[in-house]
PDB file of N, CA and C in Angstrom:
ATOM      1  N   UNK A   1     -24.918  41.098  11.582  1.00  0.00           N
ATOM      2  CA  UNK A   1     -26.093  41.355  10.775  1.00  0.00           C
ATOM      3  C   UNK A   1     -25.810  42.581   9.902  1.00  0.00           C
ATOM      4  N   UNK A   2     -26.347  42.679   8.449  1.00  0.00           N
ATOM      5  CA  UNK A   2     -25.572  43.472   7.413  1.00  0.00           C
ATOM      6  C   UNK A   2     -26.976  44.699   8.275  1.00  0.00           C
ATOM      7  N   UNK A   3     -26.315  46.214   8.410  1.00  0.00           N
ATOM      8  CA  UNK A   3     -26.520  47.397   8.711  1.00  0.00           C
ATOM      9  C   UNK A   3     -27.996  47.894   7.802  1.00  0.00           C
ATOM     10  N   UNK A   4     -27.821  47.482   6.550  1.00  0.00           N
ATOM     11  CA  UNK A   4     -29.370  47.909   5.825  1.00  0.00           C
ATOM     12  C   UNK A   4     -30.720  46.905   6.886  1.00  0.00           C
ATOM     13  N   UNK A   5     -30.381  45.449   7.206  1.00  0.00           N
ATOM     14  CA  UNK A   5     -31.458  45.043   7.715  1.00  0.00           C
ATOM     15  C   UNK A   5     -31.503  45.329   9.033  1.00  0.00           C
ATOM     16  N   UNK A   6     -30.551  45.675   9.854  1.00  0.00           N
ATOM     17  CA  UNK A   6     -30.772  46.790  11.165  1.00  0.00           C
ATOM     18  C   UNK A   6     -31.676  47.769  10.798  1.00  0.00           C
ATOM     19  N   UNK A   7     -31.746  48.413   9.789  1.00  0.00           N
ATOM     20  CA  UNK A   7     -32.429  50.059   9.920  1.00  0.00           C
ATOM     21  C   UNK A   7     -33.428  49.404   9.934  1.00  0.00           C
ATOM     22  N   UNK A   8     -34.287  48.412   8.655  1.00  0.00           N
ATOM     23  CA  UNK A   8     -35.289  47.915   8.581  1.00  0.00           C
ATOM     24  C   UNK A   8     -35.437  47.764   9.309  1.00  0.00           C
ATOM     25  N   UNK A   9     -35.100  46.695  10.214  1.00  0.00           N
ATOM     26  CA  UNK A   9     -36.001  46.350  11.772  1.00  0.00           C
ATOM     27  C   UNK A   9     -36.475  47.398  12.772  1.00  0.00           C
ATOM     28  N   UNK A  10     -35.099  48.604  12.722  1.00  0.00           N
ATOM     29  CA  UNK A  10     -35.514  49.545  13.703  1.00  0.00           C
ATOM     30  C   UNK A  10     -36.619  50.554  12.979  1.00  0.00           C
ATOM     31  N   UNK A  11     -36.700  50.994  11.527  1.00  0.00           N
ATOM     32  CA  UNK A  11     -37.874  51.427  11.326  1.00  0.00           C
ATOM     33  C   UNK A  11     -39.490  50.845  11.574  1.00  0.00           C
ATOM     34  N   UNK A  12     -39.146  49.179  11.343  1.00  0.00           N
ATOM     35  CA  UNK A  12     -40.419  48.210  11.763  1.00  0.00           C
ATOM     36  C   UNK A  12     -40.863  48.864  13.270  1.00  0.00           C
ATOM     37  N   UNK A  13     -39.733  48.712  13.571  1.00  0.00           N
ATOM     38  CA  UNK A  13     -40.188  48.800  15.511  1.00  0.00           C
ATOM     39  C   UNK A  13     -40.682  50.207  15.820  1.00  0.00           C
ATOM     40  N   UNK A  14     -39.816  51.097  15.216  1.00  0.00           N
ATOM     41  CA  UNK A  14     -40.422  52.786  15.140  1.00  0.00           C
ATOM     42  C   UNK A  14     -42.089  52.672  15.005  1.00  0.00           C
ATOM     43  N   UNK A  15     -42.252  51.966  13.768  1.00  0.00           N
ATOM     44  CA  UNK A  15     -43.709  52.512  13.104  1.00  0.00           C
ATOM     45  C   UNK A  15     -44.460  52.021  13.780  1.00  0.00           C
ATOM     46  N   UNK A  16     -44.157  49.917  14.615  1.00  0.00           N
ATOM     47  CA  UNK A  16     -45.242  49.454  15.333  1.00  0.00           C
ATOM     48  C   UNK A  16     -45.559  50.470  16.493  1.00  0.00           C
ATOM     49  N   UNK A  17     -44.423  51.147  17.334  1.00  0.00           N
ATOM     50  CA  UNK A  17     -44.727  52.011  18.479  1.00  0.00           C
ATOM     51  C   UNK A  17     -45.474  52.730  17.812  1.00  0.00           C
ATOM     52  N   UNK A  18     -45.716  53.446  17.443  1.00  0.00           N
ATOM     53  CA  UNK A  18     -46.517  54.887  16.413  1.00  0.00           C
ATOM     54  C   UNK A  18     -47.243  54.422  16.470  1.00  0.00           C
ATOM     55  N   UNK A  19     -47.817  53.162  15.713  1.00  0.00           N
ATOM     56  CA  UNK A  19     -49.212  52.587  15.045  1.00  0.00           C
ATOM     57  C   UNK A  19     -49.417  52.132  17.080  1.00  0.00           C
ATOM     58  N   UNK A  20     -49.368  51.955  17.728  1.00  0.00           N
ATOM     59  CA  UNK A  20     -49.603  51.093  19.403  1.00  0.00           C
ATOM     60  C   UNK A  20     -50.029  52.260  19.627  1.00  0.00           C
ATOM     61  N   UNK A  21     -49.168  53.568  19.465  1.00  0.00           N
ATOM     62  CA  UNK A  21     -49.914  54.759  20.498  1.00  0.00           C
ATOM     63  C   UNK A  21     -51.172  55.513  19.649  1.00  0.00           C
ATOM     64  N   UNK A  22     -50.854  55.842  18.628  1.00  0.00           N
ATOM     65  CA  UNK A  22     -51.949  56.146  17.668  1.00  0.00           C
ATOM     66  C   UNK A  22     -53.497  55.029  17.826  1.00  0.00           C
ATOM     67  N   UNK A  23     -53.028  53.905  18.307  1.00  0.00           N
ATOM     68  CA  UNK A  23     -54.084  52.806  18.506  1.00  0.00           C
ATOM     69  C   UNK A  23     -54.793  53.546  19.521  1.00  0.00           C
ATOM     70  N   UNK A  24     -53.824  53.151  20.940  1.00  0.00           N
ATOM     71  CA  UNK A  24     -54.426  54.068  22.382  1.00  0.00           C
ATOM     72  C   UNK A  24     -54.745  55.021  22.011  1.00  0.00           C
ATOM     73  N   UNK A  25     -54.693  56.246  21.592  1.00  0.00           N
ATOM     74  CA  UNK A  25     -55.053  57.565  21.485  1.00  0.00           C
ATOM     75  C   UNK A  25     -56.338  57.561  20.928  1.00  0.00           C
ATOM     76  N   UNK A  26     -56.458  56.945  19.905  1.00  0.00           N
ATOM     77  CA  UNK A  26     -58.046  56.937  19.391  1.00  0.00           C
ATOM     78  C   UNK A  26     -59.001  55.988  20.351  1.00  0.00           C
ATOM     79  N   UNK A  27     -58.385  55.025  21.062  1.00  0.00           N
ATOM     80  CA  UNK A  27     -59.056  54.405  21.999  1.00  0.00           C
ATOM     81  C   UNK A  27     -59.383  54.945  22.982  1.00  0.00           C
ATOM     82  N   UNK A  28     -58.429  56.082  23.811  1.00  0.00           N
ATOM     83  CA  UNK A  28     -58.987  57.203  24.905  1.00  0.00           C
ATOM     84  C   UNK A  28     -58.983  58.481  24.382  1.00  0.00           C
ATOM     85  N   UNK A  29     -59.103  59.285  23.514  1.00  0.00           N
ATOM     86  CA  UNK A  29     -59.412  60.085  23.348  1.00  0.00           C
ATOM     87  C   UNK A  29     -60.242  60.109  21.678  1.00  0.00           C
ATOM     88  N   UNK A  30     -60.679  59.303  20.987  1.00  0.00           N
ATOM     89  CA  UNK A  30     -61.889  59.306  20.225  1.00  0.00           C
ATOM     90  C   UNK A  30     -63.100  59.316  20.633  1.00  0.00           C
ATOM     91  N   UNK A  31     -63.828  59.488  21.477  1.00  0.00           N
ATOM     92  CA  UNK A  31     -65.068  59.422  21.978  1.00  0.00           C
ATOM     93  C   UNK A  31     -65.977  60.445  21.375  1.00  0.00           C
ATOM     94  N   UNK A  32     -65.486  61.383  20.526  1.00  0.00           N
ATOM     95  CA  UNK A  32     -66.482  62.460  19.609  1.00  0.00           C
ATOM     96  C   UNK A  32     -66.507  61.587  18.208  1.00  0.00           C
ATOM     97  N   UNK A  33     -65.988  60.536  17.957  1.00  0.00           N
ATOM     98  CA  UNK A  33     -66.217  59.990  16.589  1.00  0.00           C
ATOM     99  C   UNK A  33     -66.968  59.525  16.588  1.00  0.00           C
ATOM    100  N   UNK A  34     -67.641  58.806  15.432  1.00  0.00           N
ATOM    101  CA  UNK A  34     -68.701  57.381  15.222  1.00  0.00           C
ATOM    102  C   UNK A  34     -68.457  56.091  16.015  1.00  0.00           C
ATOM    103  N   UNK A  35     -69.089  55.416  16.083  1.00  0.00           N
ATOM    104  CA  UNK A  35     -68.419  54.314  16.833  1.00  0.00           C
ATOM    105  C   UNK A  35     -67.613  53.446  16.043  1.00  0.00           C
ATOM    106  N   UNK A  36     -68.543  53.246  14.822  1.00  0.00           N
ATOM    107  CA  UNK A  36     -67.737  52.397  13.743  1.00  0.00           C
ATOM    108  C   UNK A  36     -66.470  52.513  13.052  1.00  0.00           C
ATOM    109  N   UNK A  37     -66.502  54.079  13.119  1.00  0.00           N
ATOM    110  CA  UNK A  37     -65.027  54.902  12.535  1.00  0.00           C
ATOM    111  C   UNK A  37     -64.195  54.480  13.904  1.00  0.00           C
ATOM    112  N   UNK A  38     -64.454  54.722  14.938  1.00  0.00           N
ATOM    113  CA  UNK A  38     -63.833  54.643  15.800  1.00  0.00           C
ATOM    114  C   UNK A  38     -62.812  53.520  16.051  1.00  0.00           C
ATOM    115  N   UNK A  39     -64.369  52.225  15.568  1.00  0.00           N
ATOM    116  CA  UNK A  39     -63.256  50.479  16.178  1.00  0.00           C
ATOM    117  C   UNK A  39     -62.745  50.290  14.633  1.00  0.00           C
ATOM    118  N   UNK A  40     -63.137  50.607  13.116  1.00  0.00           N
ATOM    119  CA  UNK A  40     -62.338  50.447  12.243  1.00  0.00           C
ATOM    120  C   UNK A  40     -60.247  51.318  12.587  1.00  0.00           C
ATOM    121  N   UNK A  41     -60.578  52.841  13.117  1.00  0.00           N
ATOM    122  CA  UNK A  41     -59.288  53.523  13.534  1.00  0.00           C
ATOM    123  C   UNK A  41     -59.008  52.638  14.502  1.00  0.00           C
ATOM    124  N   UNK A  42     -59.239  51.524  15.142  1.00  0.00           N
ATOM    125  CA  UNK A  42     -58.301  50.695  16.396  1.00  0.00           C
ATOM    126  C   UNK A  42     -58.074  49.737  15.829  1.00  0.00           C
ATOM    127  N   UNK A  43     -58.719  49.238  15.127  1.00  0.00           N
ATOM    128  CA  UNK A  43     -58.287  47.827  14.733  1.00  0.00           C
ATOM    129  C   UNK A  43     -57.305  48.048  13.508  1.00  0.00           C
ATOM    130  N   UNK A  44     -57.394  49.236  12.669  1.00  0.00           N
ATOM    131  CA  UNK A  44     -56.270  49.420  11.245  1.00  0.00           C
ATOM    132  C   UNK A  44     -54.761  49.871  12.230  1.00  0.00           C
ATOM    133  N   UNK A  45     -54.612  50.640  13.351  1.00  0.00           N
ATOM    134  CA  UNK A  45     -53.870  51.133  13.744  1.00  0.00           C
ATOM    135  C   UNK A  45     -53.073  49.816  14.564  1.00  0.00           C
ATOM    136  N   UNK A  46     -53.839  48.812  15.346  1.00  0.00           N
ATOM    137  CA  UNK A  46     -53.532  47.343  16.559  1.00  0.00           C
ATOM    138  C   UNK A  46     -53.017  46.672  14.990  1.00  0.00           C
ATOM    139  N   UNK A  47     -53.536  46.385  14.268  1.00  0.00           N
ATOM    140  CA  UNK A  47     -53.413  45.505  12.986  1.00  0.00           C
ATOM    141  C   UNK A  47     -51.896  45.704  12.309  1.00  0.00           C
ATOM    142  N   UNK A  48     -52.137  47.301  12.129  1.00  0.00           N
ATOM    143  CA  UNK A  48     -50.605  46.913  11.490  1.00  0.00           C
ATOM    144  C   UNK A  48     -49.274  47.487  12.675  1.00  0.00           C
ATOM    145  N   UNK A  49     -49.874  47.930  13.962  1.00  0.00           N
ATOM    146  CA  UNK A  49     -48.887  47.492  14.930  1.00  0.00           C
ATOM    147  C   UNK A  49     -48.201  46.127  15.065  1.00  0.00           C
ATOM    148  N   UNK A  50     -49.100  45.328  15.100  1.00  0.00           N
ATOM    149  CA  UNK A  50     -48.714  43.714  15.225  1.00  0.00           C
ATOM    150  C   UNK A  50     -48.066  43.308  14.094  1.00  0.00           C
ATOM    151  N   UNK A  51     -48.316  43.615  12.796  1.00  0.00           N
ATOM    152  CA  UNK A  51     -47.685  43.457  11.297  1.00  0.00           C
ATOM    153  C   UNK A  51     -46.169  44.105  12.055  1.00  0.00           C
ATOM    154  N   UNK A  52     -45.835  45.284  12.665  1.00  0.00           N
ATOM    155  CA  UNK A  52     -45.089  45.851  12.455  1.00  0.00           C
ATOM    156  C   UNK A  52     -43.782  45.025  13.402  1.00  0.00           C
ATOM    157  N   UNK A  53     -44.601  44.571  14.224  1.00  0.00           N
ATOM    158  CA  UNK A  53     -43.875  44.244  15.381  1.00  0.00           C
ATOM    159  C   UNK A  53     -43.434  42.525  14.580  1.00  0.00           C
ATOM    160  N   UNK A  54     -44.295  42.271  14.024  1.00  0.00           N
ATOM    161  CA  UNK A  54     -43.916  40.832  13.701  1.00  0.00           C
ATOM    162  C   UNK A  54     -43.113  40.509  12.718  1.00  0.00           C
ATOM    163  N   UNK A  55     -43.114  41.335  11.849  1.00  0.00           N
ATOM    164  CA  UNK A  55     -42.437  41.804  10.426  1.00  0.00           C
ATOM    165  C   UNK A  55     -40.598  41.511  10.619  1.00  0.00           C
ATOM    166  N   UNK A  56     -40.321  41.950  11.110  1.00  0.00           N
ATOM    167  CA  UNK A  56     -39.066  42.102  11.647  1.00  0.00           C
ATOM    168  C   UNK A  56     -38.668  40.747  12.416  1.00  0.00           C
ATOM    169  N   UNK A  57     -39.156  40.015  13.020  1.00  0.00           N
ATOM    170  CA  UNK A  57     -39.116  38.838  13.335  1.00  0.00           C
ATOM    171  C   UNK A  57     -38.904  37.877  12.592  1.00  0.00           C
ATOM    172  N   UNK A  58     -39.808  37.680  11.241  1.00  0.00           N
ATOM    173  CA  UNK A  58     -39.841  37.589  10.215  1.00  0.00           C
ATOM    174  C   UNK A  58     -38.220  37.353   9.629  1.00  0.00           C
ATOM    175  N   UNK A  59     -38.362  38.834   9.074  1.00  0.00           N
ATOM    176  CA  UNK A  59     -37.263  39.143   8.605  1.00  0.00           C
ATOM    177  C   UNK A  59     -35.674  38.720   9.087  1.00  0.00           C
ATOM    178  N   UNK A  60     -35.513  38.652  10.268  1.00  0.00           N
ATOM    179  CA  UNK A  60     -34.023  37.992  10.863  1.00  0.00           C
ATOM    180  C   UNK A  60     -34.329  36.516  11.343  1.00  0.00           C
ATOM    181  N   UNK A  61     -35.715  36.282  11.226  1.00  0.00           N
ATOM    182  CA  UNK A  61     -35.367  34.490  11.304  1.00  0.00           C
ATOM    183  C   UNK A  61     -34.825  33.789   9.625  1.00  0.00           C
ATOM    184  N   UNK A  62     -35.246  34.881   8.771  1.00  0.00           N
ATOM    185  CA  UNK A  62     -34.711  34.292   7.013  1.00  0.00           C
ATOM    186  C   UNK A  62     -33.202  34.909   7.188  1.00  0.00           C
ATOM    187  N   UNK A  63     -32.947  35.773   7.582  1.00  0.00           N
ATOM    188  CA  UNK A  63     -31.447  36.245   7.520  1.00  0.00           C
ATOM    189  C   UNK A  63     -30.599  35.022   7.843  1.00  0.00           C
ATOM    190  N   UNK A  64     -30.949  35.034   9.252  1.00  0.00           N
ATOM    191  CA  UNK A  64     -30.158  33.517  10.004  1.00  0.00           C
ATOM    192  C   UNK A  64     -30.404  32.526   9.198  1.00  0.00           C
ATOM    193  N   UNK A  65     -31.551  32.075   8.971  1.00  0.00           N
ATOM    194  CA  UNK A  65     -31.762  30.885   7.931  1.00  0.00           C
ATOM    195  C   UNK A  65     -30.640  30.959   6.604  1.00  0.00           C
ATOM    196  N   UNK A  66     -30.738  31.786   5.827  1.00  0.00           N
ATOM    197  CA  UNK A  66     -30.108  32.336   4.688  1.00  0.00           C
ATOM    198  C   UNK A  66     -28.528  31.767   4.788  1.00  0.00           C
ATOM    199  N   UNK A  67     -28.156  33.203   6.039  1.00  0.00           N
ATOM    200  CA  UNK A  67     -26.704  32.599   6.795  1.00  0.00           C
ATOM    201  C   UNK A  67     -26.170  31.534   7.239  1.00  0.00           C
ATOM    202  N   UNK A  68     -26.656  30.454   7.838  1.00  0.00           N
ATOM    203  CA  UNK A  68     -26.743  29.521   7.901  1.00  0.00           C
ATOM    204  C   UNK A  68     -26.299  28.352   6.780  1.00  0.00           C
ATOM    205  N   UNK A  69     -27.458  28.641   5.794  1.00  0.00           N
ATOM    206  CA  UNK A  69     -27.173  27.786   4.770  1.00  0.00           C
ATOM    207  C   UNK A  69     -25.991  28.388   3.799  1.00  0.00           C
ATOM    208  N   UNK A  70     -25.685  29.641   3.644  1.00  0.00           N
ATOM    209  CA  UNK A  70     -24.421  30.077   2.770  1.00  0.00           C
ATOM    210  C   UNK A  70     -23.439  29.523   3.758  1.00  0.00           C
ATOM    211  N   UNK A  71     -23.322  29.357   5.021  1.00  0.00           N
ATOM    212  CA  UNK A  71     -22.285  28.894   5.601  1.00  0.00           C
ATOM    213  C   UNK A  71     -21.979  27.253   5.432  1.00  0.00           C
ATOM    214  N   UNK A  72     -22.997  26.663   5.326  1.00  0.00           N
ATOM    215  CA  UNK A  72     -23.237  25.021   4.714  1.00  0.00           C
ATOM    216  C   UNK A  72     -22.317  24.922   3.699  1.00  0.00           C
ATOM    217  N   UNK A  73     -22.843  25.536   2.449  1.00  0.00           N
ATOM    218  CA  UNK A  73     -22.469  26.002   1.296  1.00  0.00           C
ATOM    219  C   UNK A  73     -20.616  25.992   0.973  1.00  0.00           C
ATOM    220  N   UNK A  74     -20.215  27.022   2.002  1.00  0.00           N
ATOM    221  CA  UNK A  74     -19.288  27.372   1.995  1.00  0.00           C
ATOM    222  C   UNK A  74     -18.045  26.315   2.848  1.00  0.00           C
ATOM    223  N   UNK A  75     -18.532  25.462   3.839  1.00  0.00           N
ATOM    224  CA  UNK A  75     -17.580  24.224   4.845  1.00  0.00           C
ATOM    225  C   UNK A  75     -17.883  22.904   3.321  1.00  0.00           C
ATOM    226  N   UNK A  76     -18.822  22.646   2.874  1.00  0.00           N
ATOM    227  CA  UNK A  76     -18.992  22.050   1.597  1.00  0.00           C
ATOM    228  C   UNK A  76     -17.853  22.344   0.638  1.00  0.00           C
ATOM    229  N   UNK A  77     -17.751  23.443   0.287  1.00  0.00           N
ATOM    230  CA  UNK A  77     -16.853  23.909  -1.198  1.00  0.00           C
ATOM    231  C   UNK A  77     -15.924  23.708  -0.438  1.00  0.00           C
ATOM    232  N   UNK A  78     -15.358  24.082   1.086  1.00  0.00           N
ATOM    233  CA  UNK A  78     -13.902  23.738   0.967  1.00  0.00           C
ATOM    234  C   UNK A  78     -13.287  22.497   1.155  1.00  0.00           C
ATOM    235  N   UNK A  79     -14.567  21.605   1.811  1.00  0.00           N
ATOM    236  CA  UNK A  79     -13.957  20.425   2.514  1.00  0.00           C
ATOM    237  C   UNK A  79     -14.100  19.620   0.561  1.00  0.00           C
ATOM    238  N   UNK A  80     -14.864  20.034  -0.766  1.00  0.00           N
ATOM    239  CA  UNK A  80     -14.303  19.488  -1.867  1.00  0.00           C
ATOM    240  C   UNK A  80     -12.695  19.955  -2.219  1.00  0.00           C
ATOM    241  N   UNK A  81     -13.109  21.734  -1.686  1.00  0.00           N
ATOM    242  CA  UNK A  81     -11.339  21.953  -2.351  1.00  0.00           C
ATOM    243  C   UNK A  81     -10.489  20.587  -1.608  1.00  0.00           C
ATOM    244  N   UNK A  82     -10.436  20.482  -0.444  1.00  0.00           N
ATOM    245  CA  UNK A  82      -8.906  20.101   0.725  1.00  0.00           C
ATOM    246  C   UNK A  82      -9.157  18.710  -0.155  1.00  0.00           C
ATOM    247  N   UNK A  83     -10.266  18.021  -0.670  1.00  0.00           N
ATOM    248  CA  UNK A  83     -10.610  16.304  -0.807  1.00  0.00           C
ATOM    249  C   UNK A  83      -9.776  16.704  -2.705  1.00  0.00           C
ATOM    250  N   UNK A  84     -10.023  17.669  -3.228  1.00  0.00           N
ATOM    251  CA  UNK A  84      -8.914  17.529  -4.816  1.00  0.00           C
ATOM    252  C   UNK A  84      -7.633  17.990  -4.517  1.00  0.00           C
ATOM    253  N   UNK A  85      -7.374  18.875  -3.370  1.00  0.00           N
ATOM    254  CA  UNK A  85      -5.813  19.101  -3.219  1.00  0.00           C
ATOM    255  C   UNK A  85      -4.933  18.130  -3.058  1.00  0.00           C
ATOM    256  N   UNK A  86      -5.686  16.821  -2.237  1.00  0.00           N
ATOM    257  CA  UNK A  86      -4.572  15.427  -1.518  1.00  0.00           C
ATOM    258  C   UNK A  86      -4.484  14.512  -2.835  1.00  0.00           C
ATOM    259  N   UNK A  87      -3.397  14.165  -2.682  1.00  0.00           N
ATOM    260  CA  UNK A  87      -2.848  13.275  -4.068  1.00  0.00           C
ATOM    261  C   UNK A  87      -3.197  11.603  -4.049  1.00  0.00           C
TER     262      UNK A  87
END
């Protein structure tokens, strides 16, 4: 897997943890807020945890897909080269 879409994933996974504990934290220790501020801060924080976590999933099922088909691509072009090389 090319090294730029490693970081991506591991920043995805960084931020969903962040956005998961930042979720909990306002869930046990917001109790001086509004209520409404409160479940809007859980649900924006759970929301794009799950974006974050899923994102990346995402992202290396098209990689493989991608790879996959350039590899198609590529047993194709040669099995035309070997079929114009034979006389």
């Amino acid at each position: 897997m090319d090294d730029k879409l490693k970081k991506r994933i591991y920043i995805f996974m960084f931020a969903g943890a962040l956005n998961l504990l930042l979720g909990f934290w306002v869930l046990t220790m917001g109790g001086d807020l509004n209520p409404k501020t409160r479940w809007i801060m859980i649900i924006f924080f759970f929301g794009f945890a799950a974006v974050d976590f899923w994102f990346p999933i995402a992202l290396k099922k098209k990689y493989e897909q991608e790879k996959a088909e350039w590899d198609r691509q590529q047993r194709e072009r040669a099995a035309q080269a070997a079929a114009e090389d034979k006389p």
